[in-house]
Structures are given as C-alpha cells and as structure tokens.
Protein backbone atom coordinates (compact mmCIF):
# COMPACT_ATOMS: atom_id res chain seq x y z
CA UNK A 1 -104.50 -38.18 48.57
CA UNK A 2 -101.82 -38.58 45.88
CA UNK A 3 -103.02 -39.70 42.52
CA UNK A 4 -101.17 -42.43 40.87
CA UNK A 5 -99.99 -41.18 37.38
CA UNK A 6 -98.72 -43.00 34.67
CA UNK A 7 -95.73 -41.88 33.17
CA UNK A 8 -94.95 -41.81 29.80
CA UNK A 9 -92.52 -44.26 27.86
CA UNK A 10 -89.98 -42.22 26.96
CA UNK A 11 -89.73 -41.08 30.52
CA UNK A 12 -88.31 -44.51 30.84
CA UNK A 13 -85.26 -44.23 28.53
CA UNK A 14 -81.82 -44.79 29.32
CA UNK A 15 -80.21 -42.44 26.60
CA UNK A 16 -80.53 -39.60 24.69
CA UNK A 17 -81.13 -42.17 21.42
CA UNK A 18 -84.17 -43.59 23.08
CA UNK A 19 -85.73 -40.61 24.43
CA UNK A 20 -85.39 -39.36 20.85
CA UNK A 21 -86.71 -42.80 19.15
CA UNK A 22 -89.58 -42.25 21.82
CA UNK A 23 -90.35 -38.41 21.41
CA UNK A 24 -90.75 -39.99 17.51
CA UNK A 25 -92.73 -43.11 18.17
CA UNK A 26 -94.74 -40.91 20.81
CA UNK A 27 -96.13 -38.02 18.17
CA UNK A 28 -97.66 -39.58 15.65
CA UNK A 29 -95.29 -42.51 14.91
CA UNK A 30 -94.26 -41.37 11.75
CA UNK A 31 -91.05 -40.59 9.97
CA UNK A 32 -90.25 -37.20 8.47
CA UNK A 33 -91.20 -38.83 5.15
CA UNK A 34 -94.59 -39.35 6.14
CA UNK A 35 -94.14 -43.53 6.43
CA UNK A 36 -95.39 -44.88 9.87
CA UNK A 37 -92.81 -46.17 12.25
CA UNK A 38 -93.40 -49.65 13.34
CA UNK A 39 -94.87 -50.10 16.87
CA UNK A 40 -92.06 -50.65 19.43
CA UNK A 41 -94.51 -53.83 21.29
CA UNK A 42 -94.01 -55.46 17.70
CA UNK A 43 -90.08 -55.17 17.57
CA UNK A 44 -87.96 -57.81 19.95
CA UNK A 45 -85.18 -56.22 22.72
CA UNK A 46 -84.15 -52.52 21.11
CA UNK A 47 -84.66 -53.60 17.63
CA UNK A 48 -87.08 -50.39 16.80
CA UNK A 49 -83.69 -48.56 17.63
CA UNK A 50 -82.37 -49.32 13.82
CA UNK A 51 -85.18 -47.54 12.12
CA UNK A 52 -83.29 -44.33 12.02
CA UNK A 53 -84.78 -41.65 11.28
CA UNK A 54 -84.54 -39.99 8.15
CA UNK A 55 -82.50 -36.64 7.64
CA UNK A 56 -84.58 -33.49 7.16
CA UNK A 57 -83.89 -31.78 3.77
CA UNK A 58 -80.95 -29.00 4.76
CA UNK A 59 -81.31 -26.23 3.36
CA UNK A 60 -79.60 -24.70 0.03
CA UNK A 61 -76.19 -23.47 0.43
CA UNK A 62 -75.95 -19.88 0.30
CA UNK A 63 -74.46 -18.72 -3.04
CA UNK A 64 -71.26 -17.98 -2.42
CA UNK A 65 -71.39 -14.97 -4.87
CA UNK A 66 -72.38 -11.88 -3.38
CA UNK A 67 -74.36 -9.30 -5.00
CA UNK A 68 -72.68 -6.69 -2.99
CA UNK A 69 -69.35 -7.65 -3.02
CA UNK A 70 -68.97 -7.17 -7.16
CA UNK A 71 -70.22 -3.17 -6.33
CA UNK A 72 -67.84 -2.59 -3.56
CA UNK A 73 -64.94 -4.04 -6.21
CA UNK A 74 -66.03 -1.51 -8.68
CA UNK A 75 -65.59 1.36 -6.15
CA UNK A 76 -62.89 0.23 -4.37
CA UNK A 77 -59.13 0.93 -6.12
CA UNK A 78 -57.69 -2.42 -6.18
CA UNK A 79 -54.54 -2.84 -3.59
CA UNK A 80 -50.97 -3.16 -5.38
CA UNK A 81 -49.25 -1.10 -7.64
CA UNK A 82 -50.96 1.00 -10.74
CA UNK A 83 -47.89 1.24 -13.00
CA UNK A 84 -48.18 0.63 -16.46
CA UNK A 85 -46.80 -2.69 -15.91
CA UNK A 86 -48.86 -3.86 -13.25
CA UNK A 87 -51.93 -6.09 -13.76
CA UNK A 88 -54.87 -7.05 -11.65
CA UNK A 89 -55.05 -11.48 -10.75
CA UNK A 90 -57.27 -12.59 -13.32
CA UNK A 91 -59.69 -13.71 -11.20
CA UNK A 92 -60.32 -10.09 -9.96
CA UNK A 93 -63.74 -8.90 -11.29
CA UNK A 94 -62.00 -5.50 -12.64
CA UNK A 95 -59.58 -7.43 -14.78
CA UNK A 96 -59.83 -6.60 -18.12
CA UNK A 97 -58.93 -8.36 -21.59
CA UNK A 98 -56.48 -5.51 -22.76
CA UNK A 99 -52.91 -6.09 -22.34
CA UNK A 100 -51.38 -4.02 -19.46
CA UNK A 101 -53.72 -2.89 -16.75
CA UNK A 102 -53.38 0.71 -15.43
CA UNK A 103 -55.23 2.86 -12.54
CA UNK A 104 -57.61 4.16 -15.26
CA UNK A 105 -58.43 0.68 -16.49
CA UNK A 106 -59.72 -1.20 -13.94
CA UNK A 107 -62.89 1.49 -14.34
CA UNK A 108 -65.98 1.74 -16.82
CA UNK A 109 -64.97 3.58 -19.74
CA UNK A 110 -66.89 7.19 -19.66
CA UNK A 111 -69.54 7.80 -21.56
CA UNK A 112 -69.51 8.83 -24.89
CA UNK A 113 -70.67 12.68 -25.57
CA UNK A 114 -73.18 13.67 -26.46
CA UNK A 115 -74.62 13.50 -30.01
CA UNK A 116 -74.32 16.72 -31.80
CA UNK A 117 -77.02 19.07 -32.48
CA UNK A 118 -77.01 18.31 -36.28
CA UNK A 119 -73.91 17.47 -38.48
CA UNK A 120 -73.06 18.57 -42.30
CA UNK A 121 -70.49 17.91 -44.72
CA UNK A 122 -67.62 19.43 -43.63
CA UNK A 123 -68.67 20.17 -38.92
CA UNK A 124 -70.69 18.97 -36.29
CA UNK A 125 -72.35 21.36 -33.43
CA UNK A 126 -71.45 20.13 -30.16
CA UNK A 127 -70.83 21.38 -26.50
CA UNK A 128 -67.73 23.78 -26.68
CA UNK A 129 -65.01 24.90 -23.97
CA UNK A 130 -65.59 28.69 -25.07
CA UNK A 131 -69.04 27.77 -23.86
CA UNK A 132 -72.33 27.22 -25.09
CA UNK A 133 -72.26 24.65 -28.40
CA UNK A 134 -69.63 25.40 -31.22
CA UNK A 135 -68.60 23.97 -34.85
CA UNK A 136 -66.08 21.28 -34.96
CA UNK A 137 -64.30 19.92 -38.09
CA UNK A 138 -65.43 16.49 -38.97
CA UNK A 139 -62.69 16.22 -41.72
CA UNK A 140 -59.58 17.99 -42.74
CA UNK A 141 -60.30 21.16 -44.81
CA UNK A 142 -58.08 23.38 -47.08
CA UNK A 143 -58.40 26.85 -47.30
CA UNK A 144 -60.44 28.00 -49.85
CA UNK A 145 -63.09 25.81 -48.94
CA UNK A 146 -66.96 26.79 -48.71
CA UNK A 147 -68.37 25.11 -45.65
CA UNK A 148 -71.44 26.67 -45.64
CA UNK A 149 -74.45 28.40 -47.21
CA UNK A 150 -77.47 29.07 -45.82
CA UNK A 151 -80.72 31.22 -46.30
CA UNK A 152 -81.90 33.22 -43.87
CA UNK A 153 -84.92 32.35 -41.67
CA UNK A 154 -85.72 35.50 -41.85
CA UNK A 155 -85.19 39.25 -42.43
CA UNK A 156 -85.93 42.14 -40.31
CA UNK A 157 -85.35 45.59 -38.62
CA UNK A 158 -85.74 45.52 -34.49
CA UNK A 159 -89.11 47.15 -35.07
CA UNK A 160 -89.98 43.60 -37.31
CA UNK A 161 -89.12 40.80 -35.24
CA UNK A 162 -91.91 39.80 -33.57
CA UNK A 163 -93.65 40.00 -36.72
CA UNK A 164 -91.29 37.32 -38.80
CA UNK A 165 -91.19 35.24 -35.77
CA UNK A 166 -94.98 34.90 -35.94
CA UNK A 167 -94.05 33.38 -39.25
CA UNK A 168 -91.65 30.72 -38.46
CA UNK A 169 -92.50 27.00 -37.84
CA UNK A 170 -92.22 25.48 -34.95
CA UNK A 171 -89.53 23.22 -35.45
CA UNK A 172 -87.83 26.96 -36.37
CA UNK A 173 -89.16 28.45 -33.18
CA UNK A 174 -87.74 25.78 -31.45
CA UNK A 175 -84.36 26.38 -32.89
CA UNK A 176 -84.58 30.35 -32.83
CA UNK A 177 -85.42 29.93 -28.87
CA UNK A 178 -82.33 27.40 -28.06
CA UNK A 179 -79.87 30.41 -29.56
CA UNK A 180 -77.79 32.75 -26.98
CA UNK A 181 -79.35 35.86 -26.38
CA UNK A 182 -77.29 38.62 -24.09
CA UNK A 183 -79.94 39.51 -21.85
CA UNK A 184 -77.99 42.83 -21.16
CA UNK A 185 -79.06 43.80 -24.97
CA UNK A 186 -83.00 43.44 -24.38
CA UNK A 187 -85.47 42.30 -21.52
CA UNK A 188 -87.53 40.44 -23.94
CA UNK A 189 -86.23 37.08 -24.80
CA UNK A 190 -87.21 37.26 -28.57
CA UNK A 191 -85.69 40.67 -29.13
CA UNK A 192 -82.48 39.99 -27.57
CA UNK A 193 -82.19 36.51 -29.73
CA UNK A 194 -82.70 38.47 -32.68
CA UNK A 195 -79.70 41.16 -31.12
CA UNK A 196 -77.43 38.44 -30.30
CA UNK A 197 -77.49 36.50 -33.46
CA UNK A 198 -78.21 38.84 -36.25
CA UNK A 199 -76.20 39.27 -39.44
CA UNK A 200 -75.88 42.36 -41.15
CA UNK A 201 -77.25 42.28 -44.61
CA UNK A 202 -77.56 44.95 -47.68
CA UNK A 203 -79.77 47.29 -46.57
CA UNK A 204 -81.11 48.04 -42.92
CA UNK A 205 -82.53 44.74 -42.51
CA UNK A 206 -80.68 42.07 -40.58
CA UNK A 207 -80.54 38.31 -41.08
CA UNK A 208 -81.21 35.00 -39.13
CA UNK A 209 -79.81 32.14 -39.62
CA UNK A 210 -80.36 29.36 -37.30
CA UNK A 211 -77.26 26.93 -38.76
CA UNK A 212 -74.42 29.67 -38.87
CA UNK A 213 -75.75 31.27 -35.27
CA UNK A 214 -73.73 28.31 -33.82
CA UNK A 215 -70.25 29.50 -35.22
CA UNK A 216 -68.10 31.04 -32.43
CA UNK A 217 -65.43 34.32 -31.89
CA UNK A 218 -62.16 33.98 -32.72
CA UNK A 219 -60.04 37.74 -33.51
CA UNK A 220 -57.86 37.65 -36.88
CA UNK A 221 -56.01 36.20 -37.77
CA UNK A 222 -57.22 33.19 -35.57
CA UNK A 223 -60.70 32.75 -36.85
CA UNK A 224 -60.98 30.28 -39.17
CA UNK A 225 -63.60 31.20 -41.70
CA UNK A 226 -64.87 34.43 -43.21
CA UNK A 227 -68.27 34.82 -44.59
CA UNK A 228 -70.01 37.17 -46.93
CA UNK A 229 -73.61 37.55 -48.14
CA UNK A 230 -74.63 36.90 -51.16
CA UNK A 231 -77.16 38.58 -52.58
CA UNK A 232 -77.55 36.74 -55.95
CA UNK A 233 -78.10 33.63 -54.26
CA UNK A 234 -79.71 34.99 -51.03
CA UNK A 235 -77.19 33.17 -49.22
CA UNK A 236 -74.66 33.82 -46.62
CA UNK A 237 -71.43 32.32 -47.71
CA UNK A 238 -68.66 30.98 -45.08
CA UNK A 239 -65.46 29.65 -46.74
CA UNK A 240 -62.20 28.75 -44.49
CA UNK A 241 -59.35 31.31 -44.44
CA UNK A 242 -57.14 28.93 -42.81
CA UNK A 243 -56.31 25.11 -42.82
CA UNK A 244 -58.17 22.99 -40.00
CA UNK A 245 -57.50 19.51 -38.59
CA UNK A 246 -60.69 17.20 -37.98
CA UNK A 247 -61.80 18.17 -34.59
CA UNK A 248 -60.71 21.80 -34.76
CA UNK A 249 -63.59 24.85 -33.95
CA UNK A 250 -64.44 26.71 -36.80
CA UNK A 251 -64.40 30.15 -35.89
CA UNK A 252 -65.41 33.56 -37.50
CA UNK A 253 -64.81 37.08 -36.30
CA UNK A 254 -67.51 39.25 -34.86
CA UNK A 255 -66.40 42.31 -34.96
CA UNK A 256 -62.86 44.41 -35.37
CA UNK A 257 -62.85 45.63 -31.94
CA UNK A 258 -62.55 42.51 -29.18
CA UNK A 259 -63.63 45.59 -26.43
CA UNK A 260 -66.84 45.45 -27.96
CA UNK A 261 -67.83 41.84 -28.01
CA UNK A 262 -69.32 42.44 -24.34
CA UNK A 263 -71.15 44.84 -24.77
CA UNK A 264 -73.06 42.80 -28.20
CA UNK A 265 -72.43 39.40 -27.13
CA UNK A 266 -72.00 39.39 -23.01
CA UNK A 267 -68.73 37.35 -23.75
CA UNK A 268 -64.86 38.47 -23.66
CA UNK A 269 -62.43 37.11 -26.13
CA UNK A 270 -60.59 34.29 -25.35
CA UNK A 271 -57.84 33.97 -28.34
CA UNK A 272 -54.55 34.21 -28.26
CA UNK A 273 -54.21 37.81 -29.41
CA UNK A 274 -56.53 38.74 -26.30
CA UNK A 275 -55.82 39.40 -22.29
CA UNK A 276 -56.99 36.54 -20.29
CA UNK A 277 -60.85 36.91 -20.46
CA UNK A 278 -61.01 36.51 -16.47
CA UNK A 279 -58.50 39.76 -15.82
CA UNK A 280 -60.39 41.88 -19.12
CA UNK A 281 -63.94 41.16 -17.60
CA UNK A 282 -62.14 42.19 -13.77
CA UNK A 283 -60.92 45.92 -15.51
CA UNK A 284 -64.42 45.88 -17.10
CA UNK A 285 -66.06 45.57 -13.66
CA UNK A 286 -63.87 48.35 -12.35
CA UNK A 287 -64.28 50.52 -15.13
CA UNK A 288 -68.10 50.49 -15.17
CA UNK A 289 -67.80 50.73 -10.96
CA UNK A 290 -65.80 53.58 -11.61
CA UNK A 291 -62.79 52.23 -9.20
C-alpha cells in the first residue's frame, strides 16, 4: 500500500523567490530581525511576496592596512634609483621628512653607543678599536694640560695583593675585576690584574689605579700624555704632551721597548712607528716555534 503524503508548501512554488519566501515562512515565520512574518492565508494573490526579507549584517571590511606589509617595506630596498637626488613617493612608508632621500635613509638610524664607563672633565671611557675600552677627548685640550690625578687603590708588592684586595670595597672589586689581565703573566685572575695594570711607584711597591688603568699604548712620540707620580700629593699625575681634538684617544707609553709590550701586556703595538701588529705577532709565533 502507498501512503498518501502531504507535501509541503514550498514544494509547490514556481520560483526560486517563493521557495525562498516559503523556506522563511516555513521555519519559524520570522524575519532575521526577530519580527514575525505575516501568515501567507492572511495576505491576498502573492502579496506576502513584498515582505522582503531583511539583509543580514555583512561583515566588517577587512582593514586594508596590513600589519605585515609595513615589515616587509622596512626590509625590502625600495625599487628605483638611490642617488643622492632620488626620493621615495611620499606615500611610501620609508619616506622620510629630510630633504633628499638616499640608500642609507630609507633605514632606522643605528643605535647610539653605548654610554661610557664613567666620564670626567677633560675624557670619557668607551669601547676602543685598539680593543678593550679606551679614553676619548670630550673637549679640545692644549698641551700642558693635567687631565688627571688619581690616588691609588692600593699599594703592594706581588707577595701583597691578595692581601690589599681583601681591603677594597666592592664597588672597587667590581672595578679591579672588569680590568685586562694577560693571562700569560699569572694563572690566578687577581695576580695577573695586579701584573697587567700596575704602576711603578717609589720604592718596590706598585700602584693601582682603577681610573688611569683604562688609558691605552701609544710609542713616542705618538702617545698623548705622560704621567708621573707624585709623592707629595700621593697622586699619579697625567698631563698631555701633545694637542688633541675632541674625540681623539688619549694615549700614554708603556714602556721604551714596543718588543716588550707582549710579553707584559699580551698586546702588539699598533702606532704608526710600529710593523703591522698582525705580521709582528706572525714573526713572534715563529720565533717562539723556533721556525
């Protein structure tokens, strides 16, 4: 037996408009909005047909900035030419407000260095290109001029250090420990500090002194500064022995013989008066090999 089965209203419709109005009228009668749709029984011919239904909310246009895109710029070299004349459009996220755009400015300016380990009147310590930290001229200075005194942080024979350094602070064992120390010169760290860094002084003892530790090497006549210790004062004195420009590296002398600043210091001399430290420490090498 075949059942008889009723079939739906909307299977009735004669477009794609009523089959919609149905599907509409069919679940739940209602609008998007919530509102009831009137019954279709109620409405004469195809009248229900004009209550349209209303639009669903579309969604938000995406933002047609990209987060990406604004990185990719700033790695990407811009297309065109980088002559000094040349600019970038100025809608281009690299352009900048200076006048005349080169290669180098369409980039983050570096950095700035590094502050210096402490500044006085006349130098700052900062990183050098001899290596390690160095003294640099803040200010122009005549020669003749004292640039330094300083007390030592302490005096002592090699058979004393470990002693005095018992007695320093430790804001001064800090600084005593952050000093070179040619490792060839002692296995203990303290000892070869003290090696490294000393200053000879009246008498057998030798001085430390955590400031002027930080002046580099330069032979004569290049050095810069000389320095002398006073013993009236209990100072050691450094006054400049030639001119300097703001920005120059102070520089004392070491010792008279540059073939022994190895041997002290673990470092060759690199002023003018000296072979290129890369072909000295290459003969040195040899030399000790016995080639």
């Amino acid at each position: 037996m075949i059942a008889n089965f009723m079939m739906p209203s909307i299977s009735l419709a004669s477009d794609f408009e009523e089959w919609m109005a149905g599907c509409a009228l069919s679940f739940g009668g209602k609008r998007h909005s919530g509102e009831p749709i009137p019954n279709r029984e109620f409405l004469p011919g195809n009248a229900w047909k004009l209550f349209e239904q209303e639009p669903r909310p579309t969604p938000a246009p995406e933002s047609p900035i990209s987060l990406r895109q604004p990185f990719i710029n700033q790695l990407t070299p811009p297309k065109g030419d980088f002559s000094s004349g040349s600019s970038t459009p100025s809608g281009s996220p690299r352009a900048r407000s200076s006048s005349g755009s080169s290669y180098n400015s369409q980039y983050p300016i570096p950095p700035a260095k590094a502050d210096p380990l402490f500044v006085t009147e006349f130098f700052e310590v900062c990183k050098s290109p001899k290596g390690g930290y160095g003294a640099f001229a803040t200010k122009d200075i005549e020669v003749g001029t004292v640039i330094m005194s300083e007390e030592p942080a302490f005096r002592a024979t090699f058979g004393e250090v470990f002693y005095m350094y018992e007695g320093l602070t430790t804001e001064q064992r800090v600084e005593y420990r952050s000093l070179h120390g040619w490792s060839a010169l002692a296995h203990n760290r303290i000892l070869s500090i003290f090696k490294t860094n000393r200053f000879e002084l009246s008498g057998t003892r030798c001085g430390i002194f955590l400031k002027s530790s930080r002046f580099n090497h330069a032979c004569h006549p290049h050095a810069t500064c000389t320095y002398k210790w006073n013993e009236e004062l209990g100072q050691m004195v450094f006054t400049s022995i030639n001119p300097m420009k703001a920005g120059d590296e102070i520089t004392i002398q070491y010792c008279a013989n540059p073939a022994k600043l190895y041997d002290n210091y673990g470092f060759y001399c690199d002023c003018p008066s000296c072979p290129d430290p890369t072909k000295t420490a290459a003969q040195d090498r040899k030399r000790r090999l016995g080639w």
